[in-house]
N, C-alpha and C. Protein backbone atom coordinates (compact mmCIF):
# COMPACT_ATOMS: atom_id res chain seq x y z
N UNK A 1 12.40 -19.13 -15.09
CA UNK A 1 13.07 -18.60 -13.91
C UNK A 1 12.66 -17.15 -13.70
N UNK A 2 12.46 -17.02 -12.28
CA UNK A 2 11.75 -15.39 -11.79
C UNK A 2 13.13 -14.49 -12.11
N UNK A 3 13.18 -13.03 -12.78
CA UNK A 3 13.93 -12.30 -12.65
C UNK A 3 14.42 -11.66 -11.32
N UNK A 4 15.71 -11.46 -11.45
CA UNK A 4 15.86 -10.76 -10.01
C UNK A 4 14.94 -9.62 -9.44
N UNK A 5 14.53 -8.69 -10.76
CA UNK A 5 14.11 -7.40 -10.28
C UNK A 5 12.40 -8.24 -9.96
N UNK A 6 12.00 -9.09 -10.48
CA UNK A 6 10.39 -9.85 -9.94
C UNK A 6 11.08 -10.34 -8.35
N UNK A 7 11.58 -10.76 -8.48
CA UNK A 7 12.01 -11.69 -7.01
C UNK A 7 12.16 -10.39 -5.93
N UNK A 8 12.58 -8.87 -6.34
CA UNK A 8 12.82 -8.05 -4.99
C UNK A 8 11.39 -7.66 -5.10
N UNK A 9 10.68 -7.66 -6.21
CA UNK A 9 9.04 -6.56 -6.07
C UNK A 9 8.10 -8.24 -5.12
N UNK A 10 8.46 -9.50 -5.43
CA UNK A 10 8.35 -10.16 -4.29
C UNK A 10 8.49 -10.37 -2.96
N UNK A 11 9.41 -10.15 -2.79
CA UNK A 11 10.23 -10.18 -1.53
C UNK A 11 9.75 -8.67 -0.93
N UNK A 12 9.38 -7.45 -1.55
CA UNK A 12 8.71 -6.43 -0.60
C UNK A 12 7.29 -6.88 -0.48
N UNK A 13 6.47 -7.24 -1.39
CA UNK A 13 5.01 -7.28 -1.45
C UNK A 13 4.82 -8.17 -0.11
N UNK A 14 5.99 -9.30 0.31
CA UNK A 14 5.74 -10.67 1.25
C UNK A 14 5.60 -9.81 2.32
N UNK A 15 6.10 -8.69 2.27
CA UNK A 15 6.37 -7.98 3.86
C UNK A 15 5.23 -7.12 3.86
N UNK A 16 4.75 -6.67 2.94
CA UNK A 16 3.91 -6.11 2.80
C UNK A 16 2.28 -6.64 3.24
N UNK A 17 2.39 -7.75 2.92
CA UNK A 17 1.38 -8.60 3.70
C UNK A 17 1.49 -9.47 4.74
N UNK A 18 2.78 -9.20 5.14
CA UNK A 18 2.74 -9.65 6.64
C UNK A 18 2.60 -8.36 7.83
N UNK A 19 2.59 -7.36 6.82
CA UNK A 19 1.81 -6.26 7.89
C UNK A 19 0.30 -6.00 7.72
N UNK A 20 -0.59 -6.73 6.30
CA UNK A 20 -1.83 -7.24 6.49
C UNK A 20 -2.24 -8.18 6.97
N UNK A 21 -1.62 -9.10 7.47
CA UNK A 21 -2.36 -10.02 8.54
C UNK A 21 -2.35 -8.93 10.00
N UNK A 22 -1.00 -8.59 10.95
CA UNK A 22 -1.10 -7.32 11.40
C UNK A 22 -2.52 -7.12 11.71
N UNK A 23 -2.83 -5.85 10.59
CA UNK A 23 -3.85 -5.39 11.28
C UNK A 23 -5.10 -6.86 10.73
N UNK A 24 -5.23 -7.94 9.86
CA UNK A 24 -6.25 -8.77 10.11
C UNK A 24 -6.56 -9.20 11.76
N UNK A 25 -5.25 -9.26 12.19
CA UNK A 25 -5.29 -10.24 13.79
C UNK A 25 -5.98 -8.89 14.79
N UNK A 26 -5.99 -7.84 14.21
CA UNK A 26 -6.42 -6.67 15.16
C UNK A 26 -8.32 -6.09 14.71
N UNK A 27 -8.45 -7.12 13.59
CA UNK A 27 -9.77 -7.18 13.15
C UNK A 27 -9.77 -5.47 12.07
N UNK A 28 -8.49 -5.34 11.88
CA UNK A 28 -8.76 -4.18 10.59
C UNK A 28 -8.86 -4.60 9.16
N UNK A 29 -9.68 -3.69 8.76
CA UNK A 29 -9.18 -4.30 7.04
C UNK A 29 -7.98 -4.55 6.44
N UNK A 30 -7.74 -5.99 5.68
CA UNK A 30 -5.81 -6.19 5.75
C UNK A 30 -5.13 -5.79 4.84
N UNK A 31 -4.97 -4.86 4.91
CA UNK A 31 -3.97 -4.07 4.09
C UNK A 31 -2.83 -3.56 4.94
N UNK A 32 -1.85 -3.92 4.18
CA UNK A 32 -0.16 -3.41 4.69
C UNK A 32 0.57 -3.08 3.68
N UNK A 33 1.63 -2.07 4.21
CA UNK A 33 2.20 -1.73 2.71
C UNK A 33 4.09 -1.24 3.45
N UNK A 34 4.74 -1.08 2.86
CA UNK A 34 5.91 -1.26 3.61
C UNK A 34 6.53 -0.06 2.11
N UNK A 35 7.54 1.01 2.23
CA UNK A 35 8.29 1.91 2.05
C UNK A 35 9.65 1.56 1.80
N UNK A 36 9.94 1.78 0.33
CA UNK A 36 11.69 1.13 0.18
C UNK A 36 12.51 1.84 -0.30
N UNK A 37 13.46 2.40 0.07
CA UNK A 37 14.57 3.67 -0.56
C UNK A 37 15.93 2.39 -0.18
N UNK A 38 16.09 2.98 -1.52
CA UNK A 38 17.83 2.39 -2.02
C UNK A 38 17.39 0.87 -1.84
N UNK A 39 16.41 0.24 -2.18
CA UNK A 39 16.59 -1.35 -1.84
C UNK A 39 16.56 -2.10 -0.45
N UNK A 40 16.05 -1.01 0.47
CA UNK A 40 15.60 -1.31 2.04
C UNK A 40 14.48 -1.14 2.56
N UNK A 41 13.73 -1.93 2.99
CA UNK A 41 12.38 -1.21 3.77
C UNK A 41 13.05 -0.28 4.82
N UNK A 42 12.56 0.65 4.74
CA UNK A 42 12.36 1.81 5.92
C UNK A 42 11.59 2.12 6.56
N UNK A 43 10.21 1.56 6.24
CA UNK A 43 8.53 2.13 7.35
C UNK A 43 8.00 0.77 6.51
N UNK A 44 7.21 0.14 7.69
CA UNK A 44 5.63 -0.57 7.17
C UNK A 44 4.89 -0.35 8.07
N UNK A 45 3.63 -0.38 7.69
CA UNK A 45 2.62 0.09 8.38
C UNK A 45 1.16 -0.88 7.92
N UNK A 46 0.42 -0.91 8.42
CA UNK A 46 -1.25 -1.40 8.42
C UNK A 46 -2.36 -0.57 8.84
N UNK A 47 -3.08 -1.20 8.53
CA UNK A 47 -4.67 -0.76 8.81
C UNK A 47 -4.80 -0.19 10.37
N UNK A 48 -5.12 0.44 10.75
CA UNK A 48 -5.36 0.87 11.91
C UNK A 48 -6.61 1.97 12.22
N UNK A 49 -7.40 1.93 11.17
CA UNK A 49 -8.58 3.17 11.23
C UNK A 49 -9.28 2.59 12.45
N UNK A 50 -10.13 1.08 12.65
CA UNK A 50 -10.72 1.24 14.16
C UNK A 50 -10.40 1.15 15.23
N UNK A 51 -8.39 0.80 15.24
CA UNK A 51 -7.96 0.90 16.40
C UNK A 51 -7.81 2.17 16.78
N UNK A 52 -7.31 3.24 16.18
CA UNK A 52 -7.45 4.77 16.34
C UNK A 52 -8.34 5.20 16.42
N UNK A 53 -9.41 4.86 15.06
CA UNK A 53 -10.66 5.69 14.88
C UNK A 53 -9.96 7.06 14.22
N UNK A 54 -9.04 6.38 13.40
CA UNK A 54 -8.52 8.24 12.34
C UNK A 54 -8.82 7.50 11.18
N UNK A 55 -9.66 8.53 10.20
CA UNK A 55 -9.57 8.09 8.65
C UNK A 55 -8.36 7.85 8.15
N UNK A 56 -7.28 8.68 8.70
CA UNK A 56 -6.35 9.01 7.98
C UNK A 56 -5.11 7.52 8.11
N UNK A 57 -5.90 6.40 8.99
CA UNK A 57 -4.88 5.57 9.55
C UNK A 57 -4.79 4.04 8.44
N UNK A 58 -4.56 4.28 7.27
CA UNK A 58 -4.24 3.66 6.39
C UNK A 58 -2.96 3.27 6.21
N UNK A 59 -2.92 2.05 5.48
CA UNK A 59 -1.41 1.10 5.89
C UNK A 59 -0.35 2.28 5.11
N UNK A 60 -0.98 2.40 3.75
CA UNK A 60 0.36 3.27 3.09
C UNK A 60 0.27 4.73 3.89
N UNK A 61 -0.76 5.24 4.24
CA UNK A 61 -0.22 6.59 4.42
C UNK A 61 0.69 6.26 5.73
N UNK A 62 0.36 5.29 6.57
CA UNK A 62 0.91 5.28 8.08
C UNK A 62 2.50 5.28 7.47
N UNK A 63 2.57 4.44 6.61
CA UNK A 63 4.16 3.83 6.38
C UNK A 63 5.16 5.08 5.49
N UNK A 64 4.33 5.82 4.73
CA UNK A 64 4.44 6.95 4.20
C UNK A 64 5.28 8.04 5.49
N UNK A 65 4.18 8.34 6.15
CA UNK A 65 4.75 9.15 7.64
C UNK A 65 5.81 8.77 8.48
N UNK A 66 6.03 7.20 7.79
CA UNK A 66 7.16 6.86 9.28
C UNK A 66 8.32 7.13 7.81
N UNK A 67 8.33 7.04 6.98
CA UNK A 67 9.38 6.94 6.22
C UNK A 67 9.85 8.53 6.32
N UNK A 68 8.86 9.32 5.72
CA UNK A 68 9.24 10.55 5.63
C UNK A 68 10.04 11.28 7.13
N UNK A 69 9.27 11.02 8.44
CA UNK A 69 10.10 11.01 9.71
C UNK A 69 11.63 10.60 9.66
N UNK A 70 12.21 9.43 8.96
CA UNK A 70 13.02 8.14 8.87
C UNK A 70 14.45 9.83 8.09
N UNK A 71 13.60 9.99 7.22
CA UNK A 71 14.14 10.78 6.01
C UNK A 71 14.59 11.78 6.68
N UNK A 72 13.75 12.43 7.09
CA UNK A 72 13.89 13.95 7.54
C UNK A 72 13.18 14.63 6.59
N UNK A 73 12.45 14.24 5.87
CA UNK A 73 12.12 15.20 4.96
C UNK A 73 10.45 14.59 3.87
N UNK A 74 9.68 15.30 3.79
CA UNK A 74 8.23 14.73 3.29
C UNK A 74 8.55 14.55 2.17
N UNK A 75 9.59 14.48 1.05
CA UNK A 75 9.60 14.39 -0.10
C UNK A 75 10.30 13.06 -0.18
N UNK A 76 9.19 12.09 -1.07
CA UNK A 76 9.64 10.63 -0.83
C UNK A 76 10.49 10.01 -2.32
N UNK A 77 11.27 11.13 -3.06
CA UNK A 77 11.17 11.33 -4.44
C UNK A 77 12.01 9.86 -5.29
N UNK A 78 12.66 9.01 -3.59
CA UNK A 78 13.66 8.03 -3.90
C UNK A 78 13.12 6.81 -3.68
N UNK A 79 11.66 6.78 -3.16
CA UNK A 79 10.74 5.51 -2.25
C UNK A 79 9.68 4.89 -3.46
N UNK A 80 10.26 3.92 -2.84
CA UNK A 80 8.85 3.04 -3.82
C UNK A 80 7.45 2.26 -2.84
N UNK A 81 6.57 2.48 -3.09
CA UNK A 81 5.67 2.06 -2.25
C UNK A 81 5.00 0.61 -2.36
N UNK A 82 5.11 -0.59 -1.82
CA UNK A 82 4.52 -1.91 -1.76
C UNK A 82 3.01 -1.46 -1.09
N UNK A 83 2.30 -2.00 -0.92
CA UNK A 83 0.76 -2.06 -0.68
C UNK A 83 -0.09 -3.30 -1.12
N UNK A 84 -0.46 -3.98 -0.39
CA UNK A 84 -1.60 -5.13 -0.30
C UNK A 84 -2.73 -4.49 -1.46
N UNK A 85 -3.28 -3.54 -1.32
CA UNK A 85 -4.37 -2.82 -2.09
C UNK A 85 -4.43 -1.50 -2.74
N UNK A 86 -5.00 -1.55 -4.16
CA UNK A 86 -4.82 -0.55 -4.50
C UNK A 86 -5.35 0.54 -3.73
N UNK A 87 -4.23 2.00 -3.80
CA UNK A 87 -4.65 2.73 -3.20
C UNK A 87 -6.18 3.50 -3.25
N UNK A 88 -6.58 4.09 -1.98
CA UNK A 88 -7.93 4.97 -2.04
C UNK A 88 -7.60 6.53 -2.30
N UNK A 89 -8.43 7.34 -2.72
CA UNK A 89 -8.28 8.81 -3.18
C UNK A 89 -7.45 9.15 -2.19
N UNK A 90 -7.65 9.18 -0.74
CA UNK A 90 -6.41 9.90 -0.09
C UNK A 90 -4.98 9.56 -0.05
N UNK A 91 -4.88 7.55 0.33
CA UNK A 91 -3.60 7.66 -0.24
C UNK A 91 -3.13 7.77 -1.50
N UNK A 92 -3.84 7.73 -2.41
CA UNK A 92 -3.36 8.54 -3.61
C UNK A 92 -2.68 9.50 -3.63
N UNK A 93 -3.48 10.44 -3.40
CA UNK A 93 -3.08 12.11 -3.27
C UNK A 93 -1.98 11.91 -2.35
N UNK A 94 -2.06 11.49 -1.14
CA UNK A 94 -0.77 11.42 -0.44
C UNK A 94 0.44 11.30 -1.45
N UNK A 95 0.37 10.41 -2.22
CA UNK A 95 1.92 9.91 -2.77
C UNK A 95 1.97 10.57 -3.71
N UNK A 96 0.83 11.33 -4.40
CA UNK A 96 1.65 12.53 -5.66
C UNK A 96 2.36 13.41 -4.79
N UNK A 97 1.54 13.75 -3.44
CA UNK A 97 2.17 15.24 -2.65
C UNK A 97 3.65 14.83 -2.52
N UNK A 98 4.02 13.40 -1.55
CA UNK A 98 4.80 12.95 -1.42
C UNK A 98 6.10 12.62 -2.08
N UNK A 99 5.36 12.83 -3.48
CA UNK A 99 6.42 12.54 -5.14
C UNK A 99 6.78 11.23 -4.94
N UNK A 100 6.67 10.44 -4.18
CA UNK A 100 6.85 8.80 -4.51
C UNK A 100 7.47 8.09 -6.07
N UNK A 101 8.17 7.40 -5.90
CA UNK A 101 9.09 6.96 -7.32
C UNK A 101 7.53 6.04 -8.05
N UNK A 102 7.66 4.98 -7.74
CA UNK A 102 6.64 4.11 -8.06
C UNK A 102 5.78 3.43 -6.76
N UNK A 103 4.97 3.24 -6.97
CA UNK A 103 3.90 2.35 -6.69
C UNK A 103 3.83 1.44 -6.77
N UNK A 104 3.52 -0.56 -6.61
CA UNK A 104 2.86 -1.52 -6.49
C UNK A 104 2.31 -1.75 -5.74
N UNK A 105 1.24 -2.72 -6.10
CA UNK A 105 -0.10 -2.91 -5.59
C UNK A 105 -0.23 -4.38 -6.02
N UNK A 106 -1.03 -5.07 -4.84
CA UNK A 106 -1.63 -6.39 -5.18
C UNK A 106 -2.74 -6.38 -5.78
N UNK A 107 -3.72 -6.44 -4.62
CA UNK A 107 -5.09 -6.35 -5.44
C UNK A 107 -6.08 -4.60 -5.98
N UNK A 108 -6.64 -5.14 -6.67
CA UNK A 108 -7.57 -3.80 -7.18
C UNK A 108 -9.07 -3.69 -6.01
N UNK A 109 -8.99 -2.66 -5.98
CA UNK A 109 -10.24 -1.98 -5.29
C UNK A 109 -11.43 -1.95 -5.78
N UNK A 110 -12.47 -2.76 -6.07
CA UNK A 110 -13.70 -2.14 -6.73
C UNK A 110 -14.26 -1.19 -5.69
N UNK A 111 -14.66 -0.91 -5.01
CA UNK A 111 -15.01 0.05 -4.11
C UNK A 111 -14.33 1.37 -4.34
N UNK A 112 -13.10 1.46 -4.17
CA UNK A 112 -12.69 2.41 -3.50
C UNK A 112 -11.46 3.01 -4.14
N UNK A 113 -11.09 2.12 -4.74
CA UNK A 113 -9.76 1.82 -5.63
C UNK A 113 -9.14 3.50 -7.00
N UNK A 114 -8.27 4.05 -6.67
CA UNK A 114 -8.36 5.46 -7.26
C UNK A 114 -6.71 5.10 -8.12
N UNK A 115 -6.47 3.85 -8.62
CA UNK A 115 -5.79 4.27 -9.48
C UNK A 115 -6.16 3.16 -10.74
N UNK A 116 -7.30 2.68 -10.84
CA UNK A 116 -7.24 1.60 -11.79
C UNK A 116 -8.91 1.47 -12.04
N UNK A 117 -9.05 1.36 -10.82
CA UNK A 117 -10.43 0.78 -10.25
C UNK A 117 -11.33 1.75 -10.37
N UNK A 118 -11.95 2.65 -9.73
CA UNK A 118 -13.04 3.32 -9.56
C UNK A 118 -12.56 4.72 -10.57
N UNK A 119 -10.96 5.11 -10.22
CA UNK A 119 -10.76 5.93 -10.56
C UNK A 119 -9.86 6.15 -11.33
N UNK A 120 -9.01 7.23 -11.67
CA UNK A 120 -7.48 6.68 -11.99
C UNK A 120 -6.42 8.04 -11.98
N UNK A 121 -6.66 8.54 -10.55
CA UNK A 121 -6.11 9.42 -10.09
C UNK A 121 -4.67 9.41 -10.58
N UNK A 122 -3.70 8.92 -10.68
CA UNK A 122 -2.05 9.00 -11.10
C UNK A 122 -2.51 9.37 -12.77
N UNK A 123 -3.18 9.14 -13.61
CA UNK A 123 -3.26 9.22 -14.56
C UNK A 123 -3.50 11.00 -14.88
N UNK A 124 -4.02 11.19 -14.18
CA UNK A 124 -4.27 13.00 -14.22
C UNK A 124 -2.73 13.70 -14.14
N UNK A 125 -2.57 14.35 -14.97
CA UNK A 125 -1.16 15.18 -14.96
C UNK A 125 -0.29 16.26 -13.92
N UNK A 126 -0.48 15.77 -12.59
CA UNK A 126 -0.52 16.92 -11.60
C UNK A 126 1.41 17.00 -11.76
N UNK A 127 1.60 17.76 -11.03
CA UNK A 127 3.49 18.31 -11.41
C UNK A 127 4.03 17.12 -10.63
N UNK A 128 3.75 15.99 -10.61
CA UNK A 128 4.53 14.36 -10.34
C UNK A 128 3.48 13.21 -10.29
N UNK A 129 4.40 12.62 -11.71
CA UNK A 129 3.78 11.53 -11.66
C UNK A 129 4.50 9.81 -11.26
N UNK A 130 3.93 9.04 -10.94
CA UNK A 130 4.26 8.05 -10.24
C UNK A 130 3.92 6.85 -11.27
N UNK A 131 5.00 5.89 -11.20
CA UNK A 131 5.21 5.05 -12.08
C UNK A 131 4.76 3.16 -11.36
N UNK A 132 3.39 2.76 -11.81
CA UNK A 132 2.66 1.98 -11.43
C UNK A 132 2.80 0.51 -11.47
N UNK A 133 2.68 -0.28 -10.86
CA UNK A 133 2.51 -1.94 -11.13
C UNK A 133 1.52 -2.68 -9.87
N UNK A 134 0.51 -3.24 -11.34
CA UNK A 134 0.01 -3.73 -10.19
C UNK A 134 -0.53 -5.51 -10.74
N UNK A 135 -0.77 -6.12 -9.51
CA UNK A 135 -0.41 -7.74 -9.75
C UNK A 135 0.23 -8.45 -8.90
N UNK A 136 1.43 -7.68 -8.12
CA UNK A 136 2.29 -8.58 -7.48
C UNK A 136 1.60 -9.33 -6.46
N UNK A 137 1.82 -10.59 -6.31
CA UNK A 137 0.68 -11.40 -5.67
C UNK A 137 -0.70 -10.87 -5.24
N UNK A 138 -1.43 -11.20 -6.06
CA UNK A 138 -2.68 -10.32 -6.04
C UNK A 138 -3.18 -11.76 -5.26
N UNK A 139 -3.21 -12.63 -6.00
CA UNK A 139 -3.92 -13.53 -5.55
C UNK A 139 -3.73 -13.69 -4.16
N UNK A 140 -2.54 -13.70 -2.94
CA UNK A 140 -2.83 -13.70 -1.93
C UNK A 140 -3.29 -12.82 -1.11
N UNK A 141 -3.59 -11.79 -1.72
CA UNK A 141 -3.91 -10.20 -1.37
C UNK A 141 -5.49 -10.26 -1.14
N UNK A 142 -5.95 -10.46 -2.26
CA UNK A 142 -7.21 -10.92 -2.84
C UNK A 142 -7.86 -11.78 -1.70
N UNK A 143 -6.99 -12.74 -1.46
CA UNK A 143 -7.44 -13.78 -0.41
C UNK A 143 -7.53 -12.93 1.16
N UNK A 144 -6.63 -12.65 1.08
CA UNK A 144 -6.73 -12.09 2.83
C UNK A 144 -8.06 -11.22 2.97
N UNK A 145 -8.07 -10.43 1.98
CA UNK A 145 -9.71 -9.70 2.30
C UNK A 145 -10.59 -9.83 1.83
N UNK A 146 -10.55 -11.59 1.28
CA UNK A 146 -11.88 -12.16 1.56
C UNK A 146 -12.43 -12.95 2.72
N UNK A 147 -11.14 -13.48 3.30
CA UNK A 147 -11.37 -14.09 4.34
C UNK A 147 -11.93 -13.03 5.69
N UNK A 148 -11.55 -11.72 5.46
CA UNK A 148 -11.53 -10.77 6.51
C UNK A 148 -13.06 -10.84 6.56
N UNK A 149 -13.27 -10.01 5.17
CA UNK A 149 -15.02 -10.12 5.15
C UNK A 149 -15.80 -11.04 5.22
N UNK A 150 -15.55 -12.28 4.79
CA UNK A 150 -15.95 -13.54 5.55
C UNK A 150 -15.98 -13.54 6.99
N UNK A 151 -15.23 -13.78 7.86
CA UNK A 151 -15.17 -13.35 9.13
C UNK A 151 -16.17 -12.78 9.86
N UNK A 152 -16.00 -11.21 8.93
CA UNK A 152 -16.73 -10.94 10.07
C UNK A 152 -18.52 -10.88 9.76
N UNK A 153 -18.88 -11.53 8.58
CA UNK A 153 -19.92 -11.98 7.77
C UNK A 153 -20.09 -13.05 8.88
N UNK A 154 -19.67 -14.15 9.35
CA UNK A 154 -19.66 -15.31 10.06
C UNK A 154 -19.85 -14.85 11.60
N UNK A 155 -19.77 -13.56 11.75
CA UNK A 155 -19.80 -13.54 13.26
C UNK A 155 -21.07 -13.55 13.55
């Protein structure tokens, strides 16, 4: 039997990738990641770099910004972050600045990936550190951006 505390890091990750299909249906890379203080989503967000055309338009940082708005305040010191993919160097850095409680993540980044994968940015001792898990349905995570790159491999 799934523990309760597996069943809520479930139950965010599901939402979390239903804001990576999101930006899949908008032809972005599918990553979504959704923001939770006290046991509530408060911001999710997706991929949106070629609908904007901003580097900066990544699922966690987007969801990051709406939370902190939500808050009143950029210090996320009570939020836990869901994410389809491990984060990249900027949202990294975002969520130390941010002080973020913990982190999960589905799949790992070989590319790009700055906390496991390429790199392992949280691991460096900066004045907050962030407490990690990663796995939670990877496998459907995994899947969505293969099919993406398939896609558009097929076009």
């Amino acid at each position: 039997m799934k523990s309760p505390e597996n069943q809520k890091h479930v139950k965010f990750m599901k939402a979390a990738l239903r804001e990576a299909e999101k930006a899949f249906e908008k032809d972005e890379v599918p990553v979504g990641a959704v923001v939770v203080y006290q046991d509530k989503i408060i911001a999710r967000g997706h991929n949106l770099r070629e609908t904007t055309q901003g580097f900066h338009a990544h699922a966690e940082f987007i969801a990051m910004m709406k939370a902190a708005k939500k808050l009143g305040s950029w210090r996320l010191e009570d939020c836990d972050v869901y994410v389809t993919m491990e984060p990249c160097p900027m949202c990294a850095g975002a969520m130390i600045q941010s002080r973020i409680r913990s982190l999960h993540y589905g799949t790992k980044d070989s590319k790009a990936g700055a906390v496991d994968s390429v790199t392992h940015l949280l691991d460096i001792p900066f004045n907050h550190a962030i407490e990690v898990h990663s796995g939670i349905l990877e496998e459907e995570s995994r899947t969505m951006v293969k099919n993406f790159f398939k896609k558009l491999r097929d076009k």
